[in-house]
N, C-alpha and C. Protein backbone atom coordinates (compact mmCIF):
# COMPACT_ATOMS: atom_id res chain seq x y z
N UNK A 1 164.45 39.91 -118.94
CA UNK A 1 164.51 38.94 -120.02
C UNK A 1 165.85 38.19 -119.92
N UNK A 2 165.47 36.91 -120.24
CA UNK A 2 167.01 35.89 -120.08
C UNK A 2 167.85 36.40 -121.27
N UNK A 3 169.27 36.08 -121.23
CA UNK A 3 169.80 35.93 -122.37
C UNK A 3 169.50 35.06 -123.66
N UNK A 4 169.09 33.63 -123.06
CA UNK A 4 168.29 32.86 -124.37
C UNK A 4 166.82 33.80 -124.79
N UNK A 5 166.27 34.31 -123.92
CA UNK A 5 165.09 34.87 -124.27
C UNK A 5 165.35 36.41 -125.65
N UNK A 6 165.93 36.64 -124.92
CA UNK A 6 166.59 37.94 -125.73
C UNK A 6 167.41 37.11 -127.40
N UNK A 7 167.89 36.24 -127.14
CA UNK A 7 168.44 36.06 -128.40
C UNK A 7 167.45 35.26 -129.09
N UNK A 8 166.60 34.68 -128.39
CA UNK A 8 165.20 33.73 -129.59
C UNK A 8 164.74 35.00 -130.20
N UNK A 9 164.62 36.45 -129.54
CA UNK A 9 163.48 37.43 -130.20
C UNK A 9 164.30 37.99 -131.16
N UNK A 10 165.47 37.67 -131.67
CA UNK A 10 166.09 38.19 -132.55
C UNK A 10 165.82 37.24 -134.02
N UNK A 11 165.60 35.95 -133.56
CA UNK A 11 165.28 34.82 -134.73
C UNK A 11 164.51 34.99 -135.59
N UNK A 12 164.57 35.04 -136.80
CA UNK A 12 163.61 34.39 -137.69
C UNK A 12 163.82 33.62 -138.56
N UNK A 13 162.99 32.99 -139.52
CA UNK A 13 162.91 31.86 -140.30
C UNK A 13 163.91 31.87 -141.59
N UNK A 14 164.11 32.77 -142.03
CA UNK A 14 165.01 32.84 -143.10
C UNK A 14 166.30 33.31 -142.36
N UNK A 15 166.46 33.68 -141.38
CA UNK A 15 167.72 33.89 -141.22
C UNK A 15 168.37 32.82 -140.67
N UNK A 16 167.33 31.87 -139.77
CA UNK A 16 167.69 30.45 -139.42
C UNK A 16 168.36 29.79 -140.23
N UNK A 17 167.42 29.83 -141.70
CA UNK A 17 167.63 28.94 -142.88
C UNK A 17 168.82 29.40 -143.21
N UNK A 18 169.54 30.45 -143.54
CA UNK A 18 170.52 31.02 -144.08
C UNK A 18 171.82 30.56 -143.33
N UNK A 19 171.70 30.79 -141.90
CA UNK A 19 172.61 30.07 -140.99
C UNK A 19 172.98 28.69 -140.93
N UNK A 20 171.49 27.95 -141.00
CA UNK A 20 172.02 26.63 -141.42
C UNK A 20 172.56 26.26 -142.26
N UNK A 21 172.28 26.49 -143.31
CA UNK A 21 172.60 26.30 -144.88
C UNK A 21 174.09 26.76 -144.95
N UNK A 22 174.61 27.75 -144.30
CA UNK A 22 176.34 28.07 -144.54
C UNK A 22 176.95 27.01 -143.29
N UNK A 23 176.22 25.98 -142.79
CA UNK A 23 176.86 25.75 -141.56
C UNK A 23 177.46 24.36 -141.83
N UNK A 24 178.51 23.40 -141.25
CA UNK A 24 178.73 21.81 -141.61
C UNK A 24 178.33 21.59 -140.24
N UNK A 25 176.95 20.95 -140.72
CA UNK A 25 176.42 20.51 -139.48
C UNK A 25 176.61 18.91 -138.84
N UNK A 26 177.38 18.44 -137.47
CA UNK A 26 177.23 17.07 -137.15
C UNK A 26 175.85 16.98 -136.46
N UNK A 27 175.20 15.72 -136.32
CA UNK A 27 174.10 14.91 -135.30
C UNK A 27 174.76 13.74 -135.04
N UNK A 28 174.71 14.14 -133.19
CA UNK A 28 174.35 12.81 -132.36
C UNK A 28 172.92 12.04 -132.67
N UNK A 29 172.45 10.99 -132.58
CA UNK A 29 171.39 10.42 -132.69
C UNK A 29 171.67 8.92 -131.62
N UNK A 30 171.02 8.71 -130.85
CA UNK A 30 170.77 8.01 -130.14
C UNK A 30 169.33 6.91 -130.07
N UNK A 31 169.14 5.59 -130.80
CA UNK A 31 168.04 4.81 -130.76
C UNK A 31 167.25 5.79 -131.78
N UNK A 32 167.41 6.14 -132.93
CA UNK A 32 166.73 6.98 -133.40
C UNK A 32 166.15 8.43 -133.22
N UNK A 33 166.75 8.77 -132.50
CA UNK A 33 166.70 10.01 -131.27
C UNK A 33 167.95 11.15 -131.50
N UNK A 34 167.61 12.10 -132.21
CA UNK A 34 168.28 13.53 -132.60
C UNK A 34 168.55 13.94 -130.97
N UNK A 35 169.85 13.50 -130.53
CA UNK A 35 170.06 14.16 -128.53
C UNK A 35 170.88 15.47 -129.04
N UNK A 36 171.61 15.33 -130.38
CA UNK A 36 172.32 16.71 -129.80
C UNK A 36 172.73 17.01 -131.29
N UNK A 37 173.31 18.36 -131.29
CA UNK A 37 174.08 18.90 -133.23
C UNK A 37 174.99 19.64 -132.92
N UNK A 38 176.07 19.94 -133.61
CA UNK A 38 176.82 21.14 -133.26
C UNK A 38 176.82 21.37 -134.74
N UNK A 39 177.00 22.82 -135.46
CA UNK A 39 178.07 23.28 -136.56
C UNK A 39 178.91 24.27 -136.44
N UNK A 40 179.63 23.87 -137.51
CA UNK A 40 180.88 24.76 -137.17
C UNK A 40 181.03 25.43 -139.04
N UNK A 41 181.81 26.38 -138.82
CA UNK A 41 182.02 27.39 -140.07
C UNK A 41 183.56 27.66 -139.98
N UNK A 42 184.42 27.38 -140.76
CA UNK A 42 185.37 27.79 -140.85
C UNK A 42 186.48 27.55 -139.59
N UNK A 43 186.85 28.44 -139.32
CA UNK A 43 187.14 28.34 -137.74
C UNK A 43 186.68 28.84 -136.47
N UNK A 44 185.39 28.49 -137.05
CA UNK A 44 184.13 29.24 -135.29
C UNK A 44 183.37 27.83 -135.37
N UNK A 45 183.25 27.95 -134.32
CA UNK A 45 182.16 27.05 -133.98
C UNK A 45 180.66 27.86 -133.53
N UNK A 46 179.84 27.19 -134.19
CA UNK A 46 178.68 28.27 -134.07
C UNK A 46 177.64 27.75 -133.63
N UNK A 47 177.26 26.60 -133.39
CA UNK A 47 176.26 25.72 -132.33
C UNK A 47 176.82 24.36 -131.62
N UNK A 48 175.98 24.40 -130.70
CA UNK A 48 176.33 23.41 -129.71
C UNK A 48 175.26 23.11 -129.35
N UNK A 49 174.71 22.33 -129.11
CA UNK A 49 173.34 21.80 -128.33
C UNK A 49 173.06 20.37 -128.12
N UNK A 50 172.57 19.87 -126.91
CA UNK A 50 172.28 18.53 -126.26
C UNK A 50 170.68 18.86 -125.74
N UNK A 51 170.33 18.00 -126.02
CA UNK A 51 168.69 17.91 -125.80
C UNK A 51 169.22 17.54 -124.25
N UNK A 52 167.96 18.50 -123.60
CA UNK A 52 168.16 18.36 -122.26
C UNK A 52 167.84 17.16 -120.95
N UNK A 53 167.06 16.29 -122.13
CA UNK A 53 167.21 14.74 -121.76
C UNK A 53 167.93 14.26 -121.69
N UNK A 54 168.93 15.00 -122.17
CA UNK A 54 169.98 14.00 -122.30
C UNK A 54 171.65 14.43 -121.85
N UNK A 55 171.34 15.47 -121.04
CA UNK A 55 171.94 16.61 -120.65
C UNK A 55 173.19 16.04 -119.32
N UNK A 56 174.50 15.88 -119.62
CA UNK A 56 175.37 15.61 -118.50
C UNK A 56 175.62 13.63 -118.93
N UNK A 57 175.54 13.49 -120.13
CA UNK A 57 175.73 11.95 -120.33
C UNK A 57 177.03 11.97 -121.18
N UNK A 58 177.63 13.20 -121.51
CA UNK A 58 178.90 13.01 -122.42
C UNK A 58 178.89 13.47 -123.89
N UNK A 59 177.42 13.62 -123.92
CA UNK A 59 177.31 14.00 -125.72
C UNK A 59 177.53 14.92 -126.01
N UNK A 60 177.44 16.50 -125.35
CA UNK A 60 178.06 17.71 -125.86
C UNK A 60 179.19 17.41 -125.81
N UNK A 61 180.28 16.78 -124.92
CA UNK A 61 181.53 16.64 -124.99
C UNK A 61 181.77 15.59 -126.20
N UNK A 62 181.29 14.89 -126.68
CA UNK A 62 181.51 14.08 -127.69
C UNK A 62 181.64 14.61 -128.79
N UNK A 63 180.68 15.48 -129.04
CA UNK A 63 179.89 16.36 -130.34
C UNK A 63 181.41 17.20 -130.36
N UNK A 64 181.26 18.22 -129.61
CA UNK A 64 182.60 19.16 -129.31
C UNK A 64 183.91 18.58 -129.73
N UNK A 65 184.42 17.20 -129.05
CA UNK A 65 185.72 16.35 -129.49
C UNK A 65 185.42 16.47 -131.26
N UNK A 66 184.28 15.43 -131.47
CA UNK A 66 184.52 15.35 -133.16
C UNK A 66 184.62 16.59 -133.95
N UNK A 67 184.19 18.18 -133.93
CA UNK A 67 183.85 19.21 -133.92
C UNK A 67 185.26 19.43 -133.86
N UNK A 68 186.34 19.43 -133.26
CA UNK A 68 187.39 19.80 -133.08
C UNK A 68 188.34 19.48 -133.85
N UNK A 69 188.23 17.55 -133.68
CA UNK A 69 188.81 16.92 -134.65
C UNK A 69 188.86 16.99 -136.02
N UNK A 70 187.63 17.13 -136.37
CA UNK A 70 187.19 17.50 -138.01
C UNK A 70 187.95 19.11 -138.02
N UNK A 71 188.00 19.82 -137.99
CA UNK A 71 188.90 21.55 -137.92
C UNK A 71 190.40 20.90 -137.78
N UNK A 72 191.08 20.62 -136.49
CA UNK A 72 191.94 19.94 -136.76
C UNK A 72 192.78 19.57 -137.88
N UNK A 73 192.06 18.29 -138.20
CA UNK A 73 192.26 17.87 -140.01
C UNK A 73 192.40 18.63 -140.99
N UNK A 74 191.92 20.03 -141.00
CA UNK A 74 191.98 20.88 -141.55
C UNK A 74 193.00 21.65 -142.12
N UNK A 75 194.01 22.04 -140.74
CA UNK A 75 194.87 22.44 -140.18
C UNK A 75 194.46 24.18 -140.22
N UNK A 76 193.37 23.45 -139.40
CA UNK A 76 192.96 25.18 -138.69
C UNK A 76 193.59 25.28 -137.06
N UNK A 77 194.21 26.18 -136.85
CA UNK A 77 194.92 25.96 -135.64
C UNK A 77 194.60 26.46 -134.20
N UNK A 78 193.26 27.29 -134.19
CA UNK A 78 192.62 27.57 -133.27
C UNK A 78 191.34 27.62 -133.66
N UNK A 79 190.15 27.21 -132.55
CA UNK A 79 188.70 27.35 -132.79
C UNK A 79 188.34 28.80 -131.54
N UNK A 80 187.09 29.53 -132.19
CA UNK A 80 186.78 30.43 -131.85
C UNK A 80 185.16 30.21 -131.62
N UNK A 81 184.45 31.09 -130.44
CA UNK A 81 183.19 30.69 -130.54
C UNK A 81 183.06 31.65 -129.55
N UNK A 82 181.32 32.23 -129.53
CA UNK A 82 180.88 32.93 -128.46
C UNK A 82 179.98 31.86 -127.69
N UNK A 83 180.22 31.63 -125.98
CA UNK A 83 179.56 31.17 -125.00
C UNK A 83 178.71 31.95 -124.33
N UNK A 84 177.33 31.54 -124.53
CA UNK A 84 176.29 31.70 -123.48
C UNK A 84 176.41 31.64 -122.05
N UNK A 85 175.57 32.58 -121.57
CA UNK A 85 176.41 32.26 -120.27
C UNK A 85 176.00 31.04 -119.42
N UNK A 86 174.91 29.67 -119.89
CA UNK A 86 174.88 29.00 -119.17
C UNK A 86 175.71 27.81 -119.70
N UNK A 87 176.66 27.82 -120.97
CA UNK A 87 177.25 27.21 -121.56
C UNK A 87 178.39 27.59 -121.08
N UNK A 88 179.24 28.67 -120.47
CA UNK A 88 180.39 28.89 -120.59
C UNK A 88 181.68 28.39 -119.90
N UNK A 89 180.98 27.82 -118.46
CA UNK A 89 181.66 26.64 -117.62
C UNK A 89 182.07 25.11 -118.33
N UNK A 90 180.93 24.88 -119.03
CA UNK A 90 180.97 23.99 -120.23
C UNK A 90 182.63 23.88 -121.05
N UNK A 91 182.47 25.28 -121.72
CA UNK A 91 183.64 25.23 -122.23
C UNK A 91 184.92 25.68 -122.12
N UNK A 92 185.25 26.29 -120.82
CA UNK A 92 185.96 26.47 -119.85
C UNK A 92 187.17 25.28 -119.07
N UNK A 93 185.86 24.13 -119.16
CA UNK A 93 186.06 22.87 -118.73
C UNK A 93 186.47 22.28 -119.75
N UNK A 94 187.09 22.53 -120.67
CA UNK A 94 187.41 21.78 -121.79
C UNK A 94 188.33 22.65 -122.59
N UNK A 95 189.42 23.37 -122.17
CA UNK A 95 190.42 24.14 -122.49
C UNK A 95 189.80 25.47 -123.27
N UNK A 96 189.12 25.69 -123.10
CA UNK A 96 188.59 27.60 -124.13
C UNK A 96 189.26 28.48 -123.20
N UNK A 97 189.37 29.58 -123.30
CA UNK A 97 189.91 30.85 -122.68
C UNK A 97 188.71 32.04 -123.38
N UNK A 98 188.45 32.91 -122.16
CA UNK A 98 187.84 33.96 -122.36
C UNK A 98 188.78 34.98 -123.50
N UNK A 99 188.55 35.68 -124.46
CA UNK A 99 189.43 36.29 -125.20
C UNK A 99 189.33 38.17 -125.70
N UNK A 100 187.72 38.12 -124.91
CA UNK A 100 187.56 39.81 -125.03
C UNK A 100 186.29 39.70 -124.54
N UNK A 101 185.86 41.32 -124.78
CA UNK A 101 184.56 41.19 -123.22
C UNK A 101 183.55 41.05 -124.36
N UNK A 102 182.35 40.63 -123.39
CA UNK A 102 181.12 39.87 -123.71
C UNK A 102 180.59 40.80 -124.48
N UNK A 103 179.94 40.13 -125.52
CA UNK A 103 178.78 40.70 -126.58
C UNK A 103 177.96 41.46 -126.23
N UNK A 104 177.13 42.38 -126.41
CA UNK A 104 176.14 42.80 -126.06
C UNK A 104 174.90 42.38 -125.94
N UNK A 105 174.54 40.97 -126.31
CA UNK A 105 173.87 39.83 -125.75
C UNK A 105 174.34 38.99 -124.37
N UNK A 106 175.47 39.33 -124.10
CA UNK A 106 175.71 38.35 -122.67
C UNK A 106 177.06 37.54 -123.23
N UNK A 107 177.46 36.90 -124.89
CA UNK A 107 177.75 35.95 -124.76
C UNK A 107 179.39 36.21 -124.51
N UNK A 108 180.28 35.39 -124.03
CA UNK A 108 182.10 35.39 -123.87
C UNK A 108 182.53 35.15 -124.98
N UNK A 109 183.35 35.53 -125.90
CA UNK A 109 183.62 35.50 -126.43
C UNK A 109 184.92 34.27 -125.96
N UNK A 110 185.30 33.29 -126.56
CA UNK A 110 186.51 31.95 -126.04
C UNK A 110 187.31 31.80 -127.51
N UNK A 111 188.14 30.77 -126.95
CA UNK A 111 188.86 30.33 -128.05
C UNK A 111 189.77 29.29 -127.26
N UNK A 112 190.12 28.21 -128.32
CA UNK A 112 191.37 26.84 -127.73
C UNK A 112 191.99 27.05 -129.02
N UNK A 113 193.03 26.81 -128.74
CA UNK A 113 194.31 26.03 -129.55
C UNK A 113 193.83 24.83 -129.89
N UNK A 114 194.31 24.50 -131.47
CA UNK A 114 193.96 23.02 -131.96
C UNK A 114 195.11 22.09 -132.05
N UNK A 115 196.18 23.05 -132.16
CA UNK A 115 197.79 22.39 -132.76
C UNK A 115 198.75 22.24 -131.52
């Protein structure tokens, strides 16, 4: 079983809802077109996603910049997040540091400096 596979069978509907609902969620939208969302909580960042149409055009990195910026403003001084492992080059590539060993789902645990 993949790691995304393994973590969809953990999902359900109210716990989705519950997650969203504590989350400040941004959308990219493109021509009317939902390409990508991230939210973030506090000082984690807790989704990231680019529709895979649309995958390598700049918008996770976009999403991520504003995502940063908005915390930032805050004056939260580091962001924290667990990476998937097909995400984790992703954010690697964009100043995160590995910061303790992987979840028992697969994911890296990262973190950047904001200040």
């Amino acid at each position: 079983m993949t790691e995304a596979h393994a973590w969809a069978a953990t999902l359900t509907v109210p716990g989705m809802e519950r997650k969203i609902g504590d989350l400040e969620i941004w959308v990219a939208e493109l021509n009317d077109r939902v390409v990508g969302w991230g939210g973030i909580r506090g000082d984690r960042l807790e989704a990231l996603y680019t529709d895979p149409d649309f995958a390598g055009r700049g918008i996770g990195t976009e999403l991520l910049g504003l995502l940063e910026a908005s915390m930032r403003r805050r004056g939260i001084p580091a962001v924290f997040a667990d990476a998937s492992a097909n995400a984790e080059q992703f954010y690697l590539r964009r100043g995160y540091e590995p910061i303790g060993v992987r979840t028992p789902e697969g994911a890296q645990p990262i973190s950047k400096r904001l200040s």
